[in-house]
N, C-alpha and C. Protein backbone atom coordinates (compact mmCIF):
# COMPACT_ATOMS: atom_id res chain seq x y z
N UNK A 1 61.82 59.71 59.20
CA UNK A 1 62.97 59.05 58.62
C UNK A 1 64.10 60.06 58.45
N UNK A 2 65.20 59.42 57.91
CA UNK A 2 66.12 60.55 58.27
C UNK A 2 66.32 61.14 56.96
N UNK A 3 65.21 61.05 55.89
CA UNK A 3 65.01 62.07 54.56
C UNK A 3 64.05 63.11 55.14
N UNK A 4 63.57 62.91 56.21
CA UNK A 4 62.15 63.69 56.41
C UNK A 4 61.23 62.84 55.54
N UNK A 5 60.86 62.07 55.19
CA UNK A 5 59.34 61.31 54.67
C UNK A 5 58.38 61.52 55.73
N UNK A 6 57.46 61.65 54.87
CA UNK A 6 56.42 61.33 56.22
C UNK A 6 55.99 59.73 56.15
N UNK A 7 55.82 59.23 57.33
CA UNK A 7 55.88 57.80 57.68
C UNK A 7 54.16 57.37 57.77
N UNK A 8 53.37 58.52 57.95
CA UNK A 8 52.16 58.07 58.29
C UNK A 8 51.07 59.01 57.71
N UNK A 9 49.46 58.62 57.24
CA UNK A 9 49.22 60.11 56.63
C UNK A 9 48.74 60.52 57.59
N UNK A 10 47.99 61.89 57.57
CA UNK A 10 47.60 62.78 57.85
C UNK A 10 46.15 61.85 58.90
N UNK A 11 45.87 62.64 59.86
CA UNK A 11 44.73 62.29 60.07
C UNK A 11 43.41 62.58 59.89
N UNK A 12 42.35 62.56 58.50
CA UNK A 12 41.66 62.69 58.07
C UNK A 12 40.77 62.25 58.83
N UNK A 13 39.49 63.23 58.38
CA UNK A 13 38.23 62.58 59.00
C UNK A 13 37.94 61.29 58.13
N UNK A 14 36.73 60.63 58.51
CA UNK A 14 36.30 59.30 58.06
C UNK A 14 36.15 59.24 56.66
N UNK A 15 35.58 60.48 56.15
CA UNK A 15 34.84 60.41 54.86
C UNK A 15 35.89 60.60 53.57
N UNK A 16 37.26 61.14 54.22
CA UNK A 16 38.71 61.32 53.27
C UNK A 16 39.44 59.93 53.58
N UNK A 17 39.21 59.19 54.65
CA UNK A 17 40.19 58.22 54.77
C UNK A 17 41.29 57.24 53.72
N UNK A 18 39.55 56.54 52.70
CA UNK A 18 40.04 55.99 51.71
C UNK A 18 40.97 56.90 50.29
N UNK A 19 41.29 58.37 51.07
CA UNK A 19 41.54 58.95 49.66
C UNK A 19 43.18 58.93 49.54
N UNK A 20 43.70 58.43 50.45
CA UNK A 20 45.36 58.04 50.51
C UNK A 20 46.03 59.71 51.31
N UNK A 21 46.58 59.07 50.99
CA UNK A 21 48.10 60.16 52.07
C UNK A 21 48.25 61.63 51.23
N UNK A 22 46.77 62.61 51.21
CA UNK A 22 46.51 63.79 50.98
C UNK A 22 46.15 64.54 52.28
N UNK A 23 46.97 65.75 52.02
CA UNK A 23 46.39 66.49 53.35
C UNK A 23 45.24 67.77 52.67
N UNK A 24 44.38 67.61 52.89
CA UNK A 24 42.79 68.75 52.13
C UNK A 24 43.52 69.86 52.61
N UNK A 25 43.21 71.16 52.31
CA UNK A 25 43.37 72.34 52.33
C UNK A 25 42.30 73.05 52.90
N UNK A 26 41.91 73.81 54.27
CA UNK A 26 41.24 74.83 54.05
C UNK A 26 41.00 76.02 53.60
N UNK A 27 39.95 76.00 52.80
CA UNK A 27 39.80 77.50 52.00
C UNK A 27 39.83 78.84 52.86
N UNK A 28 39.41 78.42 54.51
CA UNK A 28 39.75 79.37 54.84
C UNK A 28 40.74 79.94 56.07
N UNK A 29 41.95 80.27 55.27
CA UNK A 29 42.86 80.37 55.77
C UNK A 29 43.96 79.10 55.68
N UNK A 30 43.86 78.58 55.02
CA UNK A 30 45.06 77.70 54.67
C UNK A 30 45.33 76.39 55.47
N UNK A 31 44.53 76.39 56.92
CA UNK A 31 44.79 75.22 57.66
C UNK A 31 44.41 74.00 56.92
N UNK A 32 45.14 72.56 57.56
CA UNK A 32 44.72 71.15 56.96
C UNK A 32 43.60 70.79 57.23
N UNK A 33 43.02 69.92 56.65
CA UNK A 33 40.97 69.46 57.34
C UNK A 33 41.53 68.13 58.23
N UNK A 34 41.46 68.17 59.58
CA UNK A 34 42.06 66.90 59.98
C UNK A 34 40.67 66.51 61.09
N UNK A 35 41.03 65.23 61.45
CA UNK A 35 39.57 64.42 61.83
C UNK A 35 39.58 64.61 63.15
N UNK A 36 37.99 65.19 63.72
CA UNK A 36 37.72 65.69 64.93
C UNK A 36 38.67 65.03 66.04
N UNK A 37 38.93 63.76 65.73
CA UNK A 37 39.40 62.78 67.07
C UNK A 37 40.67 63.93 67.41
N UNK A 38 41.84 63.85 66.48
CA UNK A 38 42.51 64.54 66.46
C UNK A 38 42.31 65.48 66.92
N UNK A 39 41.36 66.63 66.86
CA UNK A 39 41.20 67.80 67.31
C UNK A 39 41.24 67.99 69.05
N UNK A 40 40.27 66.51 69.17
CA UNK A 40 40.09 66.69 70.77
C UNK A 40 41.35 66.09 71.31
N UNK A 41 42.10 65.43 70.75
CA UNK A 41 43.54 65.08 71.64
C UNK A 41 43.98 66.50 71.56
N UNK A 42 43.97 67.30 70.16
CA UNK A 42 45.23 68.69 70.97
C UNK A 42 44.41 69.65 71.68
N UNK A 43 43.08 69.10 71.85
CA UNK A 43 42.55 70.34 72.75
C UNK A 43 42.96 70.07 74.34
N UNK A 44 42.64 68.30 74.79
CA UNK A 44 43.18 67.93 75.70
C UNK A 44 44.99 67.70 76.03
N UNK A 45 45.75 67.60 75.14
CA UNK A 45 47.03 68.46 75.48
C UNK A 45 47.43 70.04 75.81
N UNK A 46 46.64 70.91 75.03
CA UNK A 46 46.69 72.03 75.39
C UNK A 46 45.35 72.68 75.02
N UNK A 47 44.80 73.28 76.45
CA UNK A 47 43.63 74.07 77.32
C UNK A 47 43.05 74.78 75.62
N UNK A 48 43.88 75.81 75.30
CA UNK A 48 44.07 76.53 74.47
C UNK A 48 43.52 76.49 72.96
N UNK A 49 43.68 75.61 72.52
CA UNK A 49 43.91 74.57 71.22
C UNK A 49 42.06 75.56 70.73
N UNK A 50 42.55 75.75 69.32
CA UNK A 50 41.38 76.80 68.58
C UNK A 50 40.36 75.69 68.56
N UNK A 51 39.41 76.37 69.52
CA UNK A 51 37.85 75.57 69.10
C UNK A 51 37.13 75.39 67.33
N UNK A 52 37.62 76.60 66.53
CA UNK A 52 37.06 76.54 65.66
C UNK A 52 37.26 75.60 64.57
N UNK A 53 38.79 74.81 64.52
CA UNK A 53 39.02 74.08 63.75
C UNK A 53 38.52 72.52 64.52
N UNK A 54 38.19 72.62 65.49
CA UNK A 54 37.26 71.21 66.37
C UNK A 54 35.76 71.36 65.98
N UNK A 55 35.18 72.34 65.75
CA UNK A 55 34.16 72.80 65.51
C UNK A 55 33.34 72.97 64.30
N UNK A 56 34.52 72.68 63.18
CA UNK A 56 34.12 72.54 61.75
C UNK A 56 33.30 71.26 61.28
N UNK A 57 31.89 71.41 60.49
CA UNK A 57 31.55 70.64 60.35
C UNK A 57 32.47 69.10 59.44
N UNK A 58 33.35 70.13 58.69
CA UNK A 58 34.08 69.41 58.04
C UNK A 58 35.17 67.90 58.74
N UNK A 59 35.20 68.42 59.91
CA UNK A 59 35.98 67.47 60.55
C UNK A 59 35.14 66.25 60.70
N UNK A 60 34.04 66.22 60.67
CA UNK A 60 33.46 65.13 60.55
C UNK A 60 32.37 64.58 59.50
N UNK A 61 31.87 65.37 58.94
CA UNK A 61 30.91 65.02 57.72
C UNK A 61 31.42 65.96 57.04
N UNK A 62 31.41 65.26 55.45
CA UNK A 62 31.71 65.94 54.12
C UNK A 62 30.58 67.34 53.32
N UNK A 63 29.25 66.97 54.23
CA UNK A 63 28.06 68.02 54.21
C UNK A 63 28.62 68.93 55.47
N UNK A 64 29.36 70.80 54.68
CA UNK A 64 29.86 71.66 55.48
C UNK A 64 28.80 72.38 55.91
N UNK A 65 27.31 72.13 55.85
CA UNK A 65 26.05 72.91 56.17
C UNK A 65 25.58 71.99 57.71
N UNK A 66 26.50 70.52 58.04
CA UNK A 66 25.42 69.40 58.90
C UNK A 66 26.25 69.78 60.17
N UNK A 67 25.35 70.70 61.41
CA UNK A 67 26.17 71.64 62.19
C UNK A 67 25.50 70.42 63.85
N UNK A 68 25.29 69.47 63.02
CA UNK A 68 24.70 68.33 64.33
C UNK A 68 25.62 67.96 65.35
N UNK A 69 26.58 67.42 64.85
CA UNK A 69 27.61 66.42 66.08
C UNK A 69 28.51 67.74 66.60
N UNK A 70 28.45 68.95 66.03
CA UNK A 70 29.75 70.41 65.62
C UNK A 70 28.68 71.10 67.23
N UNK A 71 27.46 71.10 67.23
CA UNK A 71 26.73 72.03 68.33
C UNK A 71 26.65 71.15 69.31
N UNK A 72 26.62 69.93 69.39
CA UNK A 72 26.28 68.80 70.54
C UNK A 72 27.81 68.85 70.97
N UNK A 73 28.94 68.63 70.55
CA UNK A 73 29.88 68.84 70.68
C UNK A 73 30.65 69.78 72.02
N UNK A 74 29.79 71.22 71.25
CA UNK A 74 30.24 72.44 71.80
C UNK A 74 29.58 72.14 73.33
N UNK A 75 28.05 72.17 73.36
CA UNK A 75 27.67 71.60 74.17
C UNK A 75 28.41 71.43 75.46
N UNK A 76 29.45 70.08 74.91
CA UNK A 76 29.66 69.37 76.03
C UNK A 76 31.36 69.89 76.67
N UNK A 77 31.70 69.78 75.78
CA UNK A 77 32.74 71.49 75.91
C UNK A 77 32.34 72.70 76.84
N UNK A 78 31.70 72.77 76.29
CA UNK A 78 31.05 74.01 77.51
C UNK A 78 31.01 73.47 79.24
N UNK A 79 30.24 72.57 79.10
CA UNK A 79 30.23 71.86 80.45
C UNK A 79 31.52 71.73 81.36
N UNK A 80 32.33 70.72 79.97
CA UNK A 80 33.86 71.02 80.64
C UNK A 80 34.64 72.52 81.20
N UNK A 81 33.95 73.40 81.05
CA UNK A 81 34.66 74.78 81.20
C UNK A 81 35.67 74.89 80.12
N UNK A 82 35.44 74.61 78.76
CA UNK A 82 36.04 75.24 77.54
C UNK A 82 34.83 76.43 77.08
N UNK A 83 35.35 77.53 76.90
CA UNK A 83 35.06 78.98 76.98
C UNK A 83 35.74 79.77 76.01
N UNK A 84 36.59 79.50 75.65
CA UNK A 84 37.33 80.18 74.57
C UNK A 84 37.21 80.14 72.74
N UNK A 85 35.78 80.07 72.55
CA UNK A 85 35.12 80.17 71.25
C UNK A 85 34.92 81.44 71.21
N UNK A 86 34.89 82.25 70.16
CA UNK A 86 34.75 84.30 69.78
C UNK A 86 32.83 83.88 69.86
N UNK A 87 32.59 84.66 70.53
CA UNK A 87 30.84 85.17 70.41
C UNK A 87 30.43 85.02 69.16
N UNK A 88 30.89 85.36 68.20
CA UNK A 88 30.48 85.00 66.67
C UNK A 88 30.57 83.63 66.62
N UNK A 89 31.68 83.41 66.23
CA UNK A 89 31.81 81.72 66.05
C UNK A 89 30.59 81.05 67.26
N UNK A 90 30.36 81.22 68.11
CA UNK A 90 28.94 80.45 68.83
C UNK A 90 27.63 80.82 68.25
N UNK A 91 27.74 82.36 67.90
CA UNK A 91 26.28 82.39 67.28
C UNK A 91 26.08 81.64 66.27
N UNK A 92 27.27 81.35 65.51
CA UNK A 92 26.89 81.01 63.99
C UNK A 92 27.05 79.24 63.93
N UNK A 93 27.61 78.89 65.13
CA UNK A 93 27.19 77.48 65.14
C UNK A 93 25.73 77.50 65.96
N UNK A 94 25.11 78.23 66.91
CA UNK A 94 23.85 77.87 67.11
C UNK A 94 22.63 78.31 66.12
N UNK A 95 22.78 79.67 65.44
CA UNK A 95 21.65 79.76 64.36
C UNK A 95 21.93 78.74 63.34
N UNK A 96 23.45 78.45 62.62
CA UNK A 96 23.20 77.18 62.13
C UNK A 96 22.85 76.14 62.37
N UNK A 97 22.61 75.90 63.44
CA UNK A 97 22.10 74.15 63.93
C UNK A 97 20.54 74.95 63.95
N UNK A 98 20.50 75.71 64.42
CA UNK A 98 18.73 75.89 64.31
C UNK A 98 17.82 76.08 63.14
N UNK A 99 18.75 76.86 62.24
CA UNK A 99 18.47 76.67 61.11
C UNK A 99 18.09 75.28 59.97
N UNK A 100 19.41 74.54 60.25
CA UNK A 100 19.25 72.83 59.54
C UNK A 100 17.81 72.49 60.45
N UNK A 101 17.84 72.42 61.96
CA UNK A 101 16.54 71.69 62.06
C UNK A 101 15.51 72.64 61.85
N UNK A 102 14.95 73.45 61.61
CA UNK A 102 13.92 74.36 61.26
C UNK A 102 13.74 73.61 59.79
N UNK A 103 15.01 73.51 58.86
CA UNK A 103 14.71 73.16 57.45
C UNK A 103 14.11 71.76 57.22
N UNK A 104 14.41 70.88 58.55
CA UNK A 104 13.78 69.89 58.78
C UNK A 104 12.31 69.48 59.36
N UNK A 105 11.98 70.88 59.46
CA UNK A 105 10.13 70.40 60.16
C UNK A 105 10.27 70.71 61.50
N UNK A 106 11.38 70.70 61.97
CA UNK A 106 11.91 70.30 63.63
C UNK A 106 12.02 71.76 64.21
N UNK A 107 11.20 72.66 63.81
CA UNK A 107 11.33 74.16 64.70
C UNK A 107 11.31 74.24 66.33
N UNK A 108 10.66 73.16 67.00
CA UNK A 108 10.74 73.32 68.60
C UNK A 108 12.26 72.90 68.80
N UNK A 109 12.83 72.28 68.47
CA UNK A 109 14.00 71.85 68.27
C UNK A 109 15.17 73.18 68.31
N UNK A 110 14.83 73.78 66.94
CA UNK A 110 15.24 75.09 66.31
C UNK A 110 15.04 75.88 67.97
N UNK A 111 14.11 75.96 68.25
CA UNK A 111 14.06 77.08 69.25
C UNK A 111 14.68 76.64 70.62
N UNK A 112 14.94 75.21 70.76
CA UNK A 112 15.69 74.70 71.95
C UNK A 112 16.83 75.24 71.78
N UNK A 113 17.40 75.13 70.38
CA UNK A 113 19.21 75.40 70.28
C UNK A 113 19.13 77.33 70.42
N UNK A 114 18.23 77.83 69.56
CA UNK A 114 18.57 79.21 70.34
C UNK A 114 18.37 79.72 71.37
N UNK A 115 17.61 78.94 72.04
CA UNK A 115 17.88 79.13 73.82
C UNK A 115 19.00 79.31 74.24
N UNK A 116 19.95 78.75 73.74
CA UNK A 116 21.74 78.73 74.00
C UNK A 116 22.35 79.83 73.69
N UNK A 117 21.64 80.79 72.81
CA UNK A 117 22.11 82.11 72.24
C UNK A 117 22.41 82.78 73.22
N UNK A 118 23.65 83.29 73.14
CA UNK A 118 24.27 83.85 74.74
C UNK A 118 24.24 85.43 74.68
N UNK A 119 24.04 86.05 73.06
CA UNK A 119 23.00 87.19 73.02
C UNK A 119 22.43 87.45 72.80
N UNK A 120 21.48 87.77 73.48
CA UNK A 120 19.77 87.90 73.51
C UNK A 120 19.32 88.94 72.48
């Protein structure tokens, strides 16, 4: 508008939706928590676009420990020839996903996802 209003909110993941026209804060480093969909449109506008804020569990479940849809994700990313995640940030989404299913009973599981560990 021509006050500058904002006309529309923010695009929140599912679990903020009902909370009205707030933009969340990340603790780390100050970015907004906005909803994965979003993430993958600016990854598919630009190549570039930081995996790690697509990659947050937060973008999609309100549990920041549930690293499920965040590693299946990467996954398929990968396939596409997206490559530009830091070696850390991959380890720590695959020992975390191996970790949650280990805590679940599900250790063959656990040991499928660190198969993906790209250092040995």
């Amino acid at each position: 508008t021509s006050e500058c209003e904002k006309y529309a909110c923010c695009p929140l993941p599912p679990y903020l939706e009902d909370s009205g026209c707030v933009i969340e804060e990340d603790d780390n480093g100050g970015r907004p928590l906005r909803d994965v969909c979003f993430h993958l449109l600016k990854l598919y506008s630009d190549r570039s676009y930081e995996l790690d804020q697509l990659l947050d569990p937060r973008s999609v479940t309100s549990d920041p420990l549930d690293f499920r849809l965040s590693w299946h994700l990467w996954e398929v990313l990968r396939a596409l020839n997206y490559s530009h995640l830091s070696q850390q940030s991959w380890g720590v989404l695959n020992t975390s996903y191996a970790a949650q299913l280990e805590s679940e009973g599900l250790w063959e599981w656990a040991v499928f996802v660190m198969l993906h560990e790209p250092d040995t």
